[in-house]
C-alpha atoms as a PDB file:
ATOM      1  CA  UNK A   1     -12.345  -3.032 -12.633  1.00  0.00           C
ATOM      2  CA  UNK A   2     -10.008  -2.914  -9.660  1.00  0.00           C
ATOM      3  CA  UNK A   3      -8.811  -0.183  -7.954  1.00  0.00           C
ATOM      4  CA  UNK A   4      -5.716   0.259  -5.841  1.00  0.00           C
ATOM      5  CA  UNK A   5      -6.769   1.529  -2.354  1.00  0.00           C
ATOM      6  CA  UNK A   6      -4.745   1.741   0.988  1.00  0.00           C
ATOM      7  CA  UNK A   7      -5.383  -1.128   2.844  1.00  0.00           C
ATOM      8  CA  UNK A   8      -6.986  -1.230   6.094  1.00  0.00           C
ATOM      9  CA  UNK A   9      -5.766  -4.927   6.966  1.00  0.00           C
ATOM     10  CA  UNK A  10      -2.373  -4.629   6.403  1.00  0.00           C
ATOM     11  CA  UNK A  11      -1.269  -1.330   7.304  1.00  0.00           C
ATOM     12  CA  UNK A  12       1.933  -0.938   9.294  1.00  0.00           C
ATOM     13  CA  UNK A  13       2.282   2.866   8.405  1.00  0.00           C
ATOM     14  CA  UNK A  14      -0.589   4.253   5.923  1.00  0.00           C
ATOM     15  CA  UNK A  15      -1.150   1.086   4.301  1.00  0.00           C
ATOM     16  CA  UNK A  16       0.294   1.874   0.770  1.00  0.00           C
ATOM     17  CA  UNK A  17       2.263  -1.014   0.840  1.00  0.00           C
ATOM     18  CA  UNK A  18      -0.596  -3.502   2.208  1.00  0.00           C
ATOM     19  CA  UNK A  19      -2.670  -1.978  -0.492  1.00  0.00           C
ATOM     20  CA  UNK A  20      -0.057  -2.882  -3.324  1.00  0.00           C
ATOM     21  CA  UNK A  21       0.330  -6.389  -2.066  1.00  0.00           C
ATOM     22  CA  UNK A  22      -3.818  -6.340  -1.893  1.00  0.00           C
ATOM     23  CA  UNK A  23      -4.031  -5.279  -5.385  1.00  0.00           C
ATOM     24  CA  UNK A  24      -1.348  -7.068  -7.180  1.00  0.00           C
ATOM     25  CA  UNK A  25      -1.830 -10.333  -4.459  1.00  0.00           C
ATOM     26  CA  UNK A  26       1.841 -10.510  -3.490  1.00  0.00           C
ATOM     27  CA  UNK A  27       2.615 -10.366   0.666  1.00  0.00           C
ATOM     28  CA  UNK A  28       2.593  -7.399   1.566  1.00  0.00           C
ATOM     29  CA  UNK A  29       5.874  -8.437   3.931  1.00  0.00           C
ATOM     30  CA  UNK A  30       8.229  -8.924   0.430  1.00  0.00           C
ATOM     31  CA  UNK A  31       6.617  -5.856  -1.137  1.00  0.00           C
ATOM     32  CA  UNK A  32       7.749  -3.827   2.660  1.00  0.00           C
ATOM     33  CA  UNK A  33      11.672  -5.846   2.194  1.00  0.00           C
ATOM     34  CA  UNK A  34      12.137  -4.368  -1.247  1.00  0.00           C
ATOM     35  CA  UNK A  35      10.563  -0.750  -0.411  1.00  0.00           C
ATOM     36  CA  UNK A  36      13.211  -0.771   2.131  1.00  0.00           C
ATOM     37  CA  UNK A  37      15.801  -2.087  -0.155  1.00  0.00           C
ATOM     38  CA  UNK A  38      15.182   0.349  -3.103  1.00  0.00           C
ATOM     39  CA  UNK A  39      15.001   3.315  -0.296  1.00  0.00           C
ATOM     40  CA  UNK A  40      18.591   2.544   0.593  1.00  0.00           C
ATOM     41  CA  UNK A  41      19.921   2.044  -2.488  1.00  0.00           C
ATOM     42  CA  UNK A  42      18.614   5.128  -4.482  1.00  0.00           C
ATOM     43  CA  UNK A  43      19.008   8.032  -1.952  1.00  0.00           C
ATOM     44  CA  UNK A  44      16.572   7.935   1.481  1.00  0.00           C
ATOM     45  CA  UNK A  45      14.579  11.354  -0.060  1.00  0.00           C
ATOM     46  CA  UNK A  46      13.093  10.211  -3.639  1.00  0.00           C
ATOM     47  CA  UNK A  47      11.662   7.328  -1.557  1.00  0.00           C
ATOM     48  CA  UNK A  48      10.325   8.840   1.331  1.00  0.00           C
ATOM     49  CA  UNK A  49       9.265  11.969  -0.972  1.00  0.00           C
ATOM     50  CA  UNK A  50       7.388   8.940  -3.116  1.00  0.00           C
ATOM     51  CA  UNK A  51       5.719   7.501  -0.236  1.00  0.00           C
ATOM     52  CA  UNK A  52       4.399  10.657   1.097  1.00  0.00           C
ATOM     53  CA  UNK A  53       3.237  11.660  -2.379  1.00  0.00           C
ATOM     54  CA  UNK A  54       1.129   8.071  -1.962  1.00  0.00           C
ATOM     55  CA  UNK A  55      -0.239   8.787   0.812  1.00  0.00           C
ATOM     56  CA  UNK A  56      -1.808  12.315  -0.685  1.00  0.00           C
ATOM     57  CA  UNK A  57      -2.925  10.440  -3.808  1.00  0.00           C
ATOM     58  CA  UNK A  58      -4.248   6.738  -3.184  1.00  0.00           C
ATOM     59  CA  UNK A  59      -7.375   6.915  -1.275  1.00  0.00           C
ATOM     60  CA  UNK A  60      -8.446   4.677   1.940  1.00  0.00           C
ATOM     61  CA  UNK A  61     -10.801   1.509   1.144  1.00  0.00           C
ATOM     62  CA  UNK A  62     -14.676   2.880   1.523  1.00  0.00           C
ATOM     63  CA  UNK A  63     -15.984   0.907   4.372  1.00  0.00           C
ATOM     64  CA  UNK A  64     -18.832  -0.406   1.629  1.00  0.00           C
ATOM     65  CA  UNK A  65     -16.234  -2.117  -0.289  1.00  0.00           C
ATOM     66  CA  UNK A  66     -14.981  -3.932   2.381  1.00  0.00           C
ATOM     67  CA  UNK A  67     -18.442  -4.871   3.874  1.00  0.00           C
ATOM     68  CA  UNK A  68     -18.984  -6.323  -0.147  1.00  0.00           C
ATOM     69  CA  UNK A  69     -15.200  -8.261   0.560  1.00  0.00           C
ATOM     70  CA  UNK A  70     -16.759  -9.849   4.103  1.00  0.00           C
ATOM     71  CA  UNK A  71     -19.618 -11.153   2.611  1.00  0.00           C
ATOM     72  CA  UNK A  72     -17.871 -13.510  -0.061  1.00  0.00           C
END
């Protein structure tokens, strides 16, 4: 089963949004274009409030997972 973790990789801020495009495999780039997009457009505060809320909830990538990742 997968799991959504930040990502390590692809982190500009916390990695929530590198972790999304890791765990639905869309570039992480697009998935950073429309965060922005949907920020502006609905209010800057739900968004930001969201991606704090994130950041308190999805976990970082254990370090055995991604030695498991290397290796295939």
């Amino acid at each position: 089963m997968k799991k959504l973790y930040r990502s390590d990789k692809n982190r500009v801020f916390a990695g929530i949004i590198g972790g999304f495009g890791e765990y639905y495999e869309i570039d992480p780039t697009l998935l950073r274009a429309l965060t922005i997009a949907v920020v502006l457009i609905t209010g800057f505060c739900p968004g930001v409030v969201a991606y704090l809320l994130m950041i308190l909830i999805i976990p970082n990538k254990p370090k055995e997972i991604e030695y498991v990742e290397k290796e295939k």
